[in-house]
Structure formats: C-alpha cells, structure tokens
PDB file of N, CA and C in Angstrom:
ATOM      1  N   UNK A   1      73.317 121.054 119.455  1.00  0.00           N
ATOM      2  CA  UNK A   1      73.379 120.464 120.789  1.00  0.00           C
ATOM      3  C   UNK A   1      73.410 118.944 120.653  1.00  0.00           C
ATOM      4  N   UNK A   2      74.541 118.462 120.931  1.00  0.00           N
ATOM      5  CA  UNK A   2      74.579 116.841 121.574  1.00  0.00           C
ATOM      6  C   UNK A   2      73.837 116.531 122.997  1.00  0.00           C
ATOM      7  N   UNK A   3      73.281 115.486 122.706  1.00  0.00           N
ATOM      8  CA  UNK A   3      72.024 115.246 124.209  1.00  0.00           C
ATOM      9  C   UNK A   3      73.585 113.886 124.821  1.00  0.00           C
ATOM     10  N   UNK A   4      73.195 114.334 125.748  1.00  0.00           N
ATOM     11  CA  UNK A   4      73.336 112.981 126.982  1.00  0.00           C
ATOM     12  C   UNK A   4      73.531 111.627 126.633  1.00  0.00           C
ATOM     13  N   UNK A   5      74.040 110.900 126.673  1.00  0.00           N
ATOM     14  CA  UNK A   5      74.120 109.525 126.126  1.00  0.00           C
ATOM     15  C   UNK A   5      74.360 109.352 124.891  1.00  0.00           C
ATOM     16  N   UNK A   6      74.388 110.290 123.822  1.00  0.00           N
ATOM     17  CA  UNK A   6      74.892 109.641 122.186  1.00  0.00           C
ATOM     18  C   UNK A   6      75.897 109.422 122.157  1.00  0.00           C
ATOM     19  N   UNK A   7      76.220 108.489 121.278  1.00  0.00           N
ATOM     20  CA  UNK A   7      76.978 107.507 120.767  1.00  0.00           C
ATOM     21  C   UNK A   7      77.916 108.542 120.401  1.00  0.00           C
ATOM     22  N   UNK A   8      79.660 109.255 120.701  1.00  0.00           N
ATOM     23  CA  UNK A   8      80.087 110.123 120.203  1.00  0.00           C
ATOM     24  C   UNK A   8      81.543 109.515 120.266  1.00  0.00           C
ATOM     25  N   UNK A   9      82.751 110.266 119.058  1.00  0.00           N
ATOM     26  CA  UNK A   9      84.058 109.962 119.361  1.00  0.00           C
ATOM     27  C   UNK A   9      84.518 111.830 119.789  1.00  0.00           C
ATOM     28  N   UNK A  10      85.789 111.423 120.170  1.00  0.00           N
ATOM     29  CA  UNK A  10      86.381 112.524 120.860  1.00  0.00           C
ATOM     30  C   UNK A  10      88.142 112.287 120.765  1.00  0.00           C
ATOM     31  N   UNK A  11      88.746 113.210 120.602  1.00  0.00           N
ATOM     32  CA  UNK A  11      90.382 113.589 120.466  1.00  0.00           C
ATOM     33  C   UNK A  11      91.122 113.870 121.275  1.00  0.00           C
ATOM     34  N   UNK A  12      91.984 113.719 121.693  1.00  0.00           N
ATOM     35  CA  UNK A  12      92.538 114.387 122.638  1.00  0.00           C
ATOM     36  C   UNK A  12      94.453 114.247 122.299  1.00  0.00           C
ATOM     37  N   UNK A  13      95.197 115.359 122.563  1.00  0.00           N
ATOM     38  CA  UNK A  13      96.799 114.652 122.910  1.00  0.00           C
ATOM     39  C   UNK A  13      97.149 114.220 124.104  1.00  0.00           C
ATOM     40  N   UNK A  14      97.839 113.629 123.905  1.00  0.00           N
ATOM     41  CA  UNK A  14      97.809 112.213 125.333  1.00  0.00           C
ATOM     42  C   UNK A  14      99.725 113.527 125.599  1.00  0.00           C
ATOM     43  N   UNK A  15      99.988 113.170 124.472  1.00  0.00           N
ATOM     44  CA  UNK A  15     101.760 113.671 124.691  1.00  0.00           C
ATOM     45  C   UNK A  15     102.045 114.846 123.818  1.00  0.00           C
ATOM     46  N   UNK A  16     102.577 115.623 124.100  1.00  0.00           N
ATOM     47  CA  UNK A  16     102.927 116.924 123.166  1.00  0.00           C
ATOM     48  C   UNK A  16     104.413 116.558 122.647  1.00  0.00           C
ATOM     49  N   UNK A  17     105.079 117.002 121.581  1.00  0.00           N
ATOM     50  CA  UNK A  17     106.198 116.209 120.843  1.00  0.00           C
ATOM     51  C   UNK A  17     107.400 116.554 121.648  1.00  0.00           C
ATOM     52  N   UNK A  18     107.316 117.685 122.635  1.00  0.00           N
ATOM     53  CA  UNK A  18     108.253 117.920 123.705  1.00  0.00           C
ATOM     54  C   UNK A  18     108.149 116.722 124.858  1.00  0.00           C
ATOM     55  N   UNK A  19     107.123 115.903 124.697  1.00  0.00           N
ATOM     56  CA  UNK A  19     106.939 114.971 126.099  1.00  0.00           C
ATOM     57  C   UNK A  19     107.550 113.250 125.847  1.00  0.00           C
ATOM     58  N   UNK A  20     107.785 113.543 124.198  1.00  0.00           N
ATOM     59  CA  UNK A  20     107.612 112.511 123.525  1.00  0.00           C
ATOM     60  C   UNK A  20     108.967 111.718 123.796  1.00  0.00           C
ATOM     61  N   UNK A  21     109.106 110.537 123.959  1.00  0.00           N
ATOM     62  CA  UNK A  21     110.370 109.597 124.518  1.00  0.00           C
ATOM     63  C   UNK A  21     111.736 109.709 123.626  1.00  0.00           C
ATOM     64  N   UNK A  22     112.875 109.918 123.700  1.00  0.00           N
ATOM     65  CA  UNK A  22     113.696 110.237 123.215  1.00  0.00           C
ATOM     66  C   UNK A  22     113.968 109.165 122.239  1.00  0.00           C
ATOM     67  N   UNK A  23     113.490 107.441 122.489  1.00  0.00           N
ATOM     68  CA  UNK A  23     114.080 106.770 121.223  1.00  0.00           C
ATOM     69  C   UNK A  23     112.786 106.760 120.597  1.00  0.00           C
ATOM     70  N   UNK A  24     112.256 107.488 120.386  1.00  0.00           N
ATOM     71  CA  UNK A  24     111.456 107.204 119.203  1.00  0.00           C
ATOM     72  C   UNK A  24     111.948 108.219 118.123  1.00  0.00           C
ATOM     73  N   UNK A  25     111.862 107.656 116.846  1.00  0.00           N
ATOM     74  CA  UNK A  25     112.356 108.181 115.313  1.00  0.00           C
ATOM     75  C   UNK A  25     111.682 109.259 115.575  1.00  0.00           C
ATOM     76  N   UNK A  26     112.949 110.551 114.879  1.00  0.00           N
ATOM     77  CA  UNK A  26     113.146 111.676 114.587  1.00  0.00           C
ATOM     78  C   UNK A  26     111.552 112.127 114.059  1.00  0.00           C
ATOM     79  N   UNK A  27     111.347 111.524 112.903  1.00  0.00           N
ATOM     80  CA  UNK A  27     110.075 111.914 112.394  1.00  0.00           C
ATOM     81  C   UNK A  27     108.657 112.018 113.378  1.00  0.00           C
ATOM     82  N   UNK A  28     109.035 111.205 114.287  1.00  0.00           N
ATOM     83  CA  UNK A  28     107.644 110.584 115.677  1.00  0.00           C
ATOM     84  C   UNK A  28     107.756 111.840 116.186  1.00  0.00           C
ATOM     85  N   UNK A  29     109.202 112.115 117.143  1.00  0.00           N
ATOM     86  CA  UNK A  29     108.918 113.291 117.669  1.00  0.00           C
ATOM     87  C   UNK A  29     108.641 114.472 117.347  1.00  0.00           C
ATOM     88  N   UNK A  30     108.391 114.966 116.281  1.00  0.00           N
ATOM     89  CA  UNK A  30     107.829 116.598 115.663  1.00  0.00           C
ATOM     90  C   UNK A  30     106.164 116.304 115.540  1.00  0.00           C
ATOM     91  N   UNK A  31     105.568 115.114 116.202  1.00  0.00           N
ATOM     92  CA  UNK A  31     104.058 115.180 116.425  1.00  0.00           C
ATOM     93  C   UNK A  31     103.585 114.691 117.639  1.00  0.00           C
ATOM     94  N   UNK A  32     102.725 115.152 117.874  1.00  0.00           N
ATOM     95  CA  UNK A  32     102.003 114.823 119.405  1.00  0.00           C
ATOM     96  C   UNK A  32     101.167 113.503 118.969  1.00  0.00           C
ATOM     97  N   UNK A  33     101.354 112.428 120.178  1.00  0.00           N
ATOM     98  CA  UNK A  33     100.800 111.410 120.771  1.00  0.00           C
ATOM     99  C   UNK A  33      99.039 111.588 121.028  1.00  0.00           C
ATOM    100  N   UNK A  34      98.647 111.636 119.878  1.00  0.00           N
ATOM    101  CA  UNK A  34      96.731 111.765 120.140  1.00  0.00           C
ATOM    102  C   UNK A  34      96.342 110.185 120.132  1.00  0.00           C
ATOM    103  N   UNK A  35      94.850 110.610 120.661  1.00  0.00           N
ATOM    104  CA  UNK A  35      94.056 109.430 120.950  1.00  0.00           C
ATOM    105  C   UNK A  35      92.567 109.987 120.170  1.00  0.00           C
ATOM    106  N   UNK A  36      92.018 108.885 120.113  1.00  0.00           N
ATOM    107  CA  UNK A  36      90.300 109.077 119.393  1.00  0.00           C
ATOM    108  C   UNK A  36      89.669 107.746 119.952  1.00  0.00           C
ATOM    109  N   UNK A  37      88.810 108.345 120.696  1.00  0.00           N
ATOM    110  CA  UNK A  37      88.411 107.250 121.404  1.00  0.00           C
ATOM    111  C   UNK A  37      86.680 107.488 121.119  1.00  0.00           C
ATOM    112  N   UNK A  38      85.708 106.033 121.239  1.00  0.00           N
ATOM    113  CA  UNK A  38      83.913 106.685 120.986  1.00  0.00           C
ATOM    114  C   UNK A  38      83.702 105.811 122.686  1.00  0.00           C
ATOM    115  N   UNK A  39      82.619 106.728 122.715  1.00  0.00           N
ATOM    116  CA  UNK A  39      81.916 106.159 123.987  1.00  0.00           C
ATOM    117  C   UNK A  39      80.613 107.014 123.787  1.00  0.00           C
ATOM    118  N   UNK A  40      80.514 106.903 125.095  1.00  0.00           N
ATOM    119  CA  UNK A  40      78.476 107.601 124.943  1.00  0.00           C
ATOM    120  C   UNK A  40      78.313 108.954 126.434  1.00  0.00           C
ATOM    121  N   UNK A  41      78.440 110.127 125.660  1.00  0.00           N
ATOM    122  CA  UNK A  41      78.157 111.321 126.009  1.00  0.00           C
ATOM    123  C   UNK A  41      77.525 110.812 127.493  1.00  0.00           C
ATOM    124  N   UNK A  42      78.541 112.091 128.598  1.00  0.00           N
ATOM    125  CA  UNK A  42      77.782 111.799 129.895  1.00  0.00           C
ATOM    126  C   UNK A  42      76.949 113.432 130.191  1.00  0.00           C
ATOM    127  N   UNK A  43      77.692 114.186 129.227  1.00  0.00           N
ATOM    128  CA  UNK A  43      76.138 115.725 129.807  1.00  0.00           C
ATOM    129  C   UNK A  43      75.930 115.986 128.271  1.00  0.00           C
ATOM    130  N   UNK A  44      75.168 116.594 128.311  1.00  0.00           N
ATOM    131  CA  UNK A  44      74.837 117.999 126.617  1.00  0.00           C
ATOM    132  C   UNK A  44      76.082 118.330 126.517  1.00  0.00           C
ATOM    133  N   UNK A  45      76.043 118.696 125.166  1.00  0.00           N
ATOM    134  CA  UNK A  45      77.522 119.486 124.696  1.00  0.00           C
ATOM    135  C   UNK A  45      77.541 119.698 123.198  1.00  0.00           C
ATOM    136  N   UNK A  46      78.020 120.756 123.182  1.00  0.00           N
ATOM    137  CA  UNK A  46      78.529 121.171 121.618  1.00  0.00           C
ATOM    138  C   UNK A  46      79.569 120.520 120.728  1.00  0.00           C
ATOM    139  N   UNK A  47      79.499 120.252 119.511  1.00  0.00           N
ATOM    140  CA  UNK A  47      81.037 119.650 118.771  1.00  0.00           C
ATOM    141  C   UNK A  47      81.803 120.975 118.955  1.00  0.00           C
ATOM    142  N   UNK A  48      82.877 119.953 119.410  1.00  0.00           N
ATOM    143  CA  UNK A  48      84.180 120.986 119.588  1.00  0.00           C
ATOM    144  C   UNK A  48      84.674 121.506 121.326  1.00  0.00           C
ATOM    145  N   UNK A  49      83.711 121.410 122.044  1.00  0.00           N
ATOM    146  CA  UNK A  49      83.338 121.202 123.493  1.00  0.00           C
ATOM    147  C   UNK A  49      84.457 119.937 124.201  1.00  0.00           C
ATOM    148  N   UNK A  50      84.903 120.540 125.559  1.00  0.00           N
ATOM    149  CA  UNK A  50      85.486 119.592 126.254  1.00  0.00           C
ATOM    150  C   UNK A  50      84.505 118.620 126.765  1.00  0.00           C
ATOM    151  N   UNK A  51      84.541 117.341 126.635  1.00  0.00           N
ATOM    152  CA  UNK A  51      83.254 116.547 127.142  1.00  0.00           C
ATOM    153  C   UNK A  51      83.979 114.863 128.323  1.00  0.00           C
ATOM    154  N   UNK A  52      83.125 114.336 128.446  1.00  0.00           N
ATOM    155  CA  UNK A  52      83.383 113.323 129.365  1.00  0.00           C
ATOM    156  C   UNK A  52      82.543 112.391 128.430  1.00  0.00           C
ATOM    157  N   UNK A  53      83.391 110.910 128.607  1.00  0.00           N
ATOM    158  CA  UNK A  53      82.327 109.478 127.932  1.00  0.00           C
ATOM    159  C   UNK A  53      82.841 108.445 128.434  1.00  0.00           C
ATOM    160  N   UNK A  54      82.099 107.830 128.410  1.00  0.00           N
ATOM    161  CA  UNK A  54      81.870 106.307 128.995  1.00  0.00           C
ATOM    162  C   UNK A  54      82.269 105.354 127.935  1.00  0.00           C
ATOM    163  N   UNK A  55      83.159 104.239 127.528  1.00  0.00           N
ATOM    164  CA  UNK A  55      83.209 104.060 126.877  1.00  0.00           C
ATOM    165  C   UNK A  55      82.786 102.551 127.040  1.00  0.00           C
ATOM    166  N   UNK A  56      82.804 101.369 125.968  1.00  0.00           N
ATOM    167  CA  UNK A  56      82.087 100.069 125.775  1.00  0.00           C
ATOM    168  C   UNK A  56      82.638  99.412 126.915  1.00  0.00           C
ATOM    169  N   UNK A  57      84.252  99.761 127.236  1.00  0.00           N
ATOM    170  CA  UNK A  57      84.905  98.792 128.391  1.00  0.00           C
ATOM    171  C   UNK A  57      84.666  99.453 129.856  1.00  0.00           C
ATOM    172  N   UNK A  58      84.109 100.224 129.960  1.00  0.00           N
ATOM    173  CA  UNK A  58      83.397 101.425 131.164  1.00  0.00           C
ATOM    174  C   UNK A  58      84.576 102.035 131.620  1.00  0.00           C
ATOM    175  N   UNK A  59      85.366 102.337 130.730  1.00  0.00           N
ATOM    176  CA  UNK A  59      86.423 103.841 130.894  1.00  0.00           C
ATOM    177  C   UNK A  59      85.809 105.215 130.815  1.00  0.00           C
ATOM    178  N   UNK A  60      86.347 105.508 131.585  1.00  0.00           N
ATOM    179  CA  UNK A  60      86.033 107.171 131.298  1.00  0.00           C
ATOM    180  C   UNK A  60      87.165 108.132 130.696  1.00  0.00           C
ATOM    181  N   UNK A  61      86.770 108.549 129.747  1.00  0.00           N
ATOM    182  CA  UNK A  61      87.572 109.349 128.957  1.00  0.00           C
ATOM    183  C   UNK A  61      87.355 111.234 128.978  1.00  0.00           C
ATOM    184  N   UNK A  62      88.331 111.806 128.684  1.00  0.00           N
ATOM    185  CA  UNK A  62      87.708 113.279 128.683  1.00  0.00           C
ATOM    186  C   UNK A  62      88.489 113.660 126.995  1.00  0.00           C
ATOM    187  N   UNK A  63      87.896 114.406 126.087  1.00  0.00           N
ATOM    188  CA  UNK A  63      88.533 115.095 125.127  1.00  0.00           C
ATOM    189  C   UNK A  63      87.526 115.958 124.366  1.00  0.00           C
ATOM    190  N   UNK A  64      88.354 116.470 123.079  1.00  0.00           N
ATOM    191  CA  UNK A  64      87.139 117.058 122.553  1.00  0.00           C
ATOM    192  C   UNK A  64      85.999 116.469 121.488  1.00  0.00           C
ATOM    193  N   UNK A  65      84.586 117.084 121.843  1.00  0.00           N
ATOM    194  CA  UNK A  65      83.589 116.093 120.512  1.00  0.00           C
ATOM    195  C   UNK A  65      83.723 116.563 119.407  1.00  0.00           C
ATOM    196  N   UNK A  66      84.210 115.419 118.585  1.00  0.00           N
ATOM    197  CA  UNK A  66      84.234 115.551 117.054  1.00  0.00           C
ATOM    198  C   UNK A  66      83.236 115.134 116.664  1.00  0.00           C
ATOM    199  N   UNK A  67      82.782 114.294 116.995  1.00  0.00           N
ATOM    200  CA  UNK A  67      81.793 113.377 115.831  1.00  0.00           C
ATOM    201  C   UNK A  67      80.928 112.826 116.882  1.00  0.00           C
ATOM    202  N   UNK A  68      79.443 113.044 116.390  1.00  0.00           N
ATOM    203  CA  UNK A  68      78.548 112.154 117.051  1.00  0.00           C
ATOM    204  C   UNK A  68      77.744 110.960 115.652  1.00  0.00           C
ATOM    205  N   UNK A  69      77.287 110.097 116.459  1.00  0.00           N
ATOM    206  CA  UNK A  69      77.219 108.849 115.660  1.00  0.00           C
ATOM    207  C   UNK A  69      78.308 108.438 114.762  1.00  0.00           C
ATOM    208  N   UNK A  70      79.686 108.583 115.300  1.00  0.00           N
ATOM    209  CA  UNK A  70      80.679 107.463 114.167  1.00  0.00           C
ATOM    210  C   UNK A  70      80.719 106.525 113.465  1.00  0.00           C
ATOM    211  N   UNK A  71      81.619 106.574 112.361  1.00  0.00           N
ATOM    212  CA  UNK A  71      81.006 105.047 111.939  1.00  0.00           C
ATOM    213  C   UNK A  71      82.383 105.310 110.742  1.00  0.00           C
ATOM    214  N   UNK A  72      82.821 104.147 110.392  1.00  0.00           N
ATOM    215  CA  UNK A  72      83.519 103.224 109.695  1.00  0.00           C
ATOM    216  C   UNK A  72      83.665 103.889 108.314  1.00  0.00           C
ATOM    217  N   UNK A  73      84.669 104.791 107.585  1.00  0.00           N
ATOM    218  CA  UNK A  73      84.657 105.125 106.159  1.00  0.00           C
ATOM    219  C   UNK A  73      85.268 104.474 105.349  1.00  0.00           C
ATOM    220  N   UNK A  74      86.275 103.482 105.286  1.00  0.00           N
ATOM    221  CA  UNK A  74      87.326 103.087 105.167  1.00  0.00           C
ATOM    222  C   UNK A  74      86.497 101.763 104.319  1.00  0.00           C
ATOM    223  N   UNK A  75      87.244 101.473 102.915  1.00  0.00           N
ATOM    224  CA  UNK A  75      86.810 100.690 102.123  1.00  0.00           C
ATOM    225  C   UNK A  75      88.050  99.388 101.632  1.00  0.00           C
ATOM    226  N   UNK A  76      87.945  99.027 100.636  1.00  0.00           N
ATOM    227  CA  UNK A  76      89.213  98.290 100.086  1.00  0.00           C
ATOM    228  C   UNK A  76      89.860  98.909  98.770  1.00  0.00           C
ATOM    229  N   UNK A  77      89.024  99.622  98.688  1.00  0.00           N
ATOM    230  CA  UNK A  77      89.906 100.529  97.804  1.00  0.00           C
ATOM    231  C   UNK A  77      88.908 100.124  96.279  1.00  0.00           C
ATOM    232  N   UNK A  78      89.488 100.502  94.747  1.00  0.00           N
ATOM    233  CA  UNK A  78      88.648 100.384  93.759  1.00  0.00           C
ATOM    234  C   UNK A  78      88.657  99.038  93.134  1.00  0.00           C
ATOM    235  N   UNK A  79      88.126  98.641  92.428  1.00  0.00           N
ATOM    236  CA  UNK A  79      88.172  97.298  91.672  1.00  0.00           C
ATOM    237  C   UNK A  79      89.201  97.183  90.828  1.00  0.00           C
ATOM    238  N   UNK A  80      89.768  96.229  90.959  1.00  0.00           N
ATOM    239  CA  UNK A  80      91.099  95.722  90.566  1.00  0.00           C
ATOM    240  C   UNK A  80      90.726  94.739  89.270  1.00  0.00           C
ATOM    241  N   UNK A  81      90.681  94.745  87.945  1.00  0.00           N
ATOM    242  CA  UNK A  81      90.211  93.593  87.179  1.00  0.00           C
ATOM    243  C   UNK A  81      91.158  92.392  86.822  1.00  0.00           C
ATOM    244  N   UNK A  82      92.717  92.841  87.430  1.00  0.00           N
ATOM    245  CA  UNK A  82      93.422  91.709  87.431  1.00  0.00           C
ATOM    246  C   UNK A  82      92.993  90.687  88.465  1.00  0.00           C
ATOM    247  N   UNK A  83      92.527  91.034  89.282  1.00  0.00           N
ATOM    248  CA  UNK A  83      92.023  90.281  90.398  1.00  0.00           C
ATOM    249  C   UNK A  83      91.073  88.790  89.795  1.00  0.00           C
ATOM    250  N   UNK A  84      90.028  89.446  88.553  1.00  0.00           N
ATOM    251  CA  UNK A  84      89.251  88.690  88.245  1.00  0.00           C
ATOM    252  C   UNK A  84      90.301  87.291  87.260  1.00  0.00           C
ATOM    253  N   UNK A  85      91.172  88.061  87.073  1.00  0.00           N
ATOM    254  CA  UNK A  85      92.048  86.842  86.235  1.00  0.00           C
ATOM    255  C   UNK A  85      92.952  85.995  87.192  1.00  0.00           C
ATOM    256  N   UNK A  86      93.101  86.718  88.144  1.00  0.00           N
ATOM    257  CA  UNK A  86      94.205  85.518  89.141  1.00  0.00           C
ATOM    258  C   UNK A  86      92.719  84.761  89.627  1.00  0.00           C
ATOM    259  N   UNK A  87      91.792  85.063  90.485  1.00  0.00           N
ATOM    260  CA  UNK A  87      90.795  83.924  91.146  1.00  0.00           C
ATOM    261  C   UNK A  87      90.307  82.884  89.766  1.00  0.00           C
ATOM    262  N   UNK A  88      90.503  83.053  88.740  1.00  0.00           N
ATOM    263  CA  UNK A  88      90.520  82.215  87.484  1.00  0.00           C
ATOM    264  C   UNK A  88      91.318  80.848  87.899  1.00  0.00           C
ATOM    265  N   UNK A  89      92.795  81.635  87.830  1.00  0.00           N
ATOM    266  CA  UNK A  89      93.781  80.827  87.555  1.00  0.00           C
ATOM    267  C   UNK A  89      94.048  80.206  89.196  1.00  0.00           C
ATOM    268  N   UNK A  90      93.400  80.522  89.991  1.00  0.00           N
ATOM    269  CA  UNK A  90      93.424  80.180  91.523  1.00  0.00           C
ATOM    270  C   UNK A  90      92.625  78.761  92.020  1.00  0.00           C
ATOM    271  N   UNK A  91      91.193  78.955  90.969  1.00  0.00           N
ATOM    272  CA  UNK A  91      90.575  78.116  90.890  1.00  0.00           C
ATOM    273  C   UNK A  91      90.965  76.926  90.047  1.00  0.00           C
ATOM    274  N   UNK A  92      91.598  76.999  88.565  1.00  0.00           N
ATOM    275  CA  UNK A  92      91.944  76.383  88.005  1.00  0.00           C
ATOM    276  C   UNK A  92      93.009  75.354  89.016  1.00  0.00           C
ATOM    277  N   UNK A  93      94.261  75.953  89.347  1.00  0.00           N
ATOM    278  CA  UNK A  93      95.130  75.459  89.930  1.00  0.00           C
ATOM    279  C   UNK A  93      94.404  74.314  90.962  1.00  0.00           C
ATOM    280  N   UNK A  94      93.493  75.188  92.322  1.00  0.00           N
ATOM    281  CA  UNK A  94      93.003  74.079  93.380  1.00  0.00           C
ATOM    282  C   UNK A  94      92.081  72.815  92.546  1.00  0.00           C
ATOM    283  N   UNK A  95      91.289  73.607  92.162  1.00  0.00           N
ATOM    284  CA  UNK A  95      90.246  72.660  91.497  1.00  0.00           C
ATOM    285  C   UNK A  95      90.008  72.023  90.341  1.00  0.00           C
ATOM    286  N   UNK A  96      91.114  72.182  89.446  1.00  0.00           N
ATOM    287  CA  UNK A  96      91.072  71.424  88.498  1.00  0.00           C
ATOM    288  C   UNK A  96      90.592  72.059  87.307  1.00  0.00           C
ATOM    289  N   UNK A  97      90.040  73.169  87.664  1.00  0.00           N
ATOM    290  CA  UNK A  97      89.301  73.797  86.472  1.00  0.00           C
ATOM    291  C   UNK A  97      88.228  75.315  86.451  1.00  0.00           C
ATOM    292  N   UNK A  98      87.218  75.598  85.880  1.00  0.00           N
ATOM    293  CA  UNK A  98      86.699  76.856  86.068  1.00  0.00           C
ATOM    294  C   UNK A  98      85.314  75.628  87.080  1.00  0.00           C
ATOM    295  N   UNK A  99      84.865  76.999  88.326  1.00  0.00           N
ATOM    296  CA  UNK A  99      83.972  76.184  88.991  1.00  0.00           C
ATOM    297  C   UNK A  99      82.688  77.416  89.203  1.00  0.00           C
ATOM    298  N   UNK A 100      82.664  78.095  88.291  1.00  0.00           N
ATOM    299  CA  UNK A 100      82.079  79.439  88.231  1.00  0.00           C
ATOM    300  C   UNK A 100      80.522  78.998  88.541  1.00  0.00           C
TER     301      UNK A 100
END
C-alpha cells in the first residue's frame, strides 16, 4: 500500500502509434508517445494502480504508479584513465605546467 501524499512517479501513453503525426520518422511511429511524470500521491494505492498526483508545478496528472520515492540512477559512466592524461596536458598547456 502507497499512503496519500508520497513522493511517487507514474506512466502513462499520451499517443498510441496510430495517433502519432504523420511527419514524424518511420521509426517514431511504430511507438507510442509516453510520459513519466513524479508528483505526490492524492489517495492510497497500489504499484501498478491507476492513480492521480499533484505535481511540483501544481498539475494534476493521472497514470499508472511505478515507483514510489524516485530518484536519479544515471551516472557518467566508468573511469576513463585517458582522461587522467589529457587534464595533465590541459593543465600544462593553460598553466604553464603540472599544478597538482
């Protein structure tokens, strides 16, 4: 059970690929137009449940709950050790030298 007011995101298709505008690329139209939007739960509800939310700009949204408490997975990816040799030669160049 999701309570009332948590912090939740939710899905929905806005356009089904039959609704979808004729100039958009071939590839666009064989998928539906979704949205994922977070706001904050307006009754109880189950994940997976049609729900209603309020969101930060005071929209009201309706779709289904995926996720309560969302949050950010998305990184820069792994360590690169060429990296450590260009800010070398980056520094060298501006500054004249190593300023480590």
């Amino acid at each position: 059970m999701v309570r009332k007011g948590e912090w939740v995101r939710i899905h929905k298709n806005i356009l089904e690929p039959s609704e979808r505008a004729p100039q958009v690329p071939e590839d666009t139209k064989k998928v539906p137009l979704e949205m994922w939007d977070k706001g904050y739960l307006q009754e109880d509800a189950e994940l997976g449940g049609q729900v209603k939310i309020i969101t930060v700009t005071g929209r009201e949204e309706e779709g289904t709950l995926i996720e309560v408490n969302p949050y950010y997975e998305h990184d820069f990816g792994k360590f690169v050790p060429e990296l450590l040799v260009i800010s070398k030669q980056v520094r060298d160049i501006l500054f004249g030298g190593d300023r480590s």
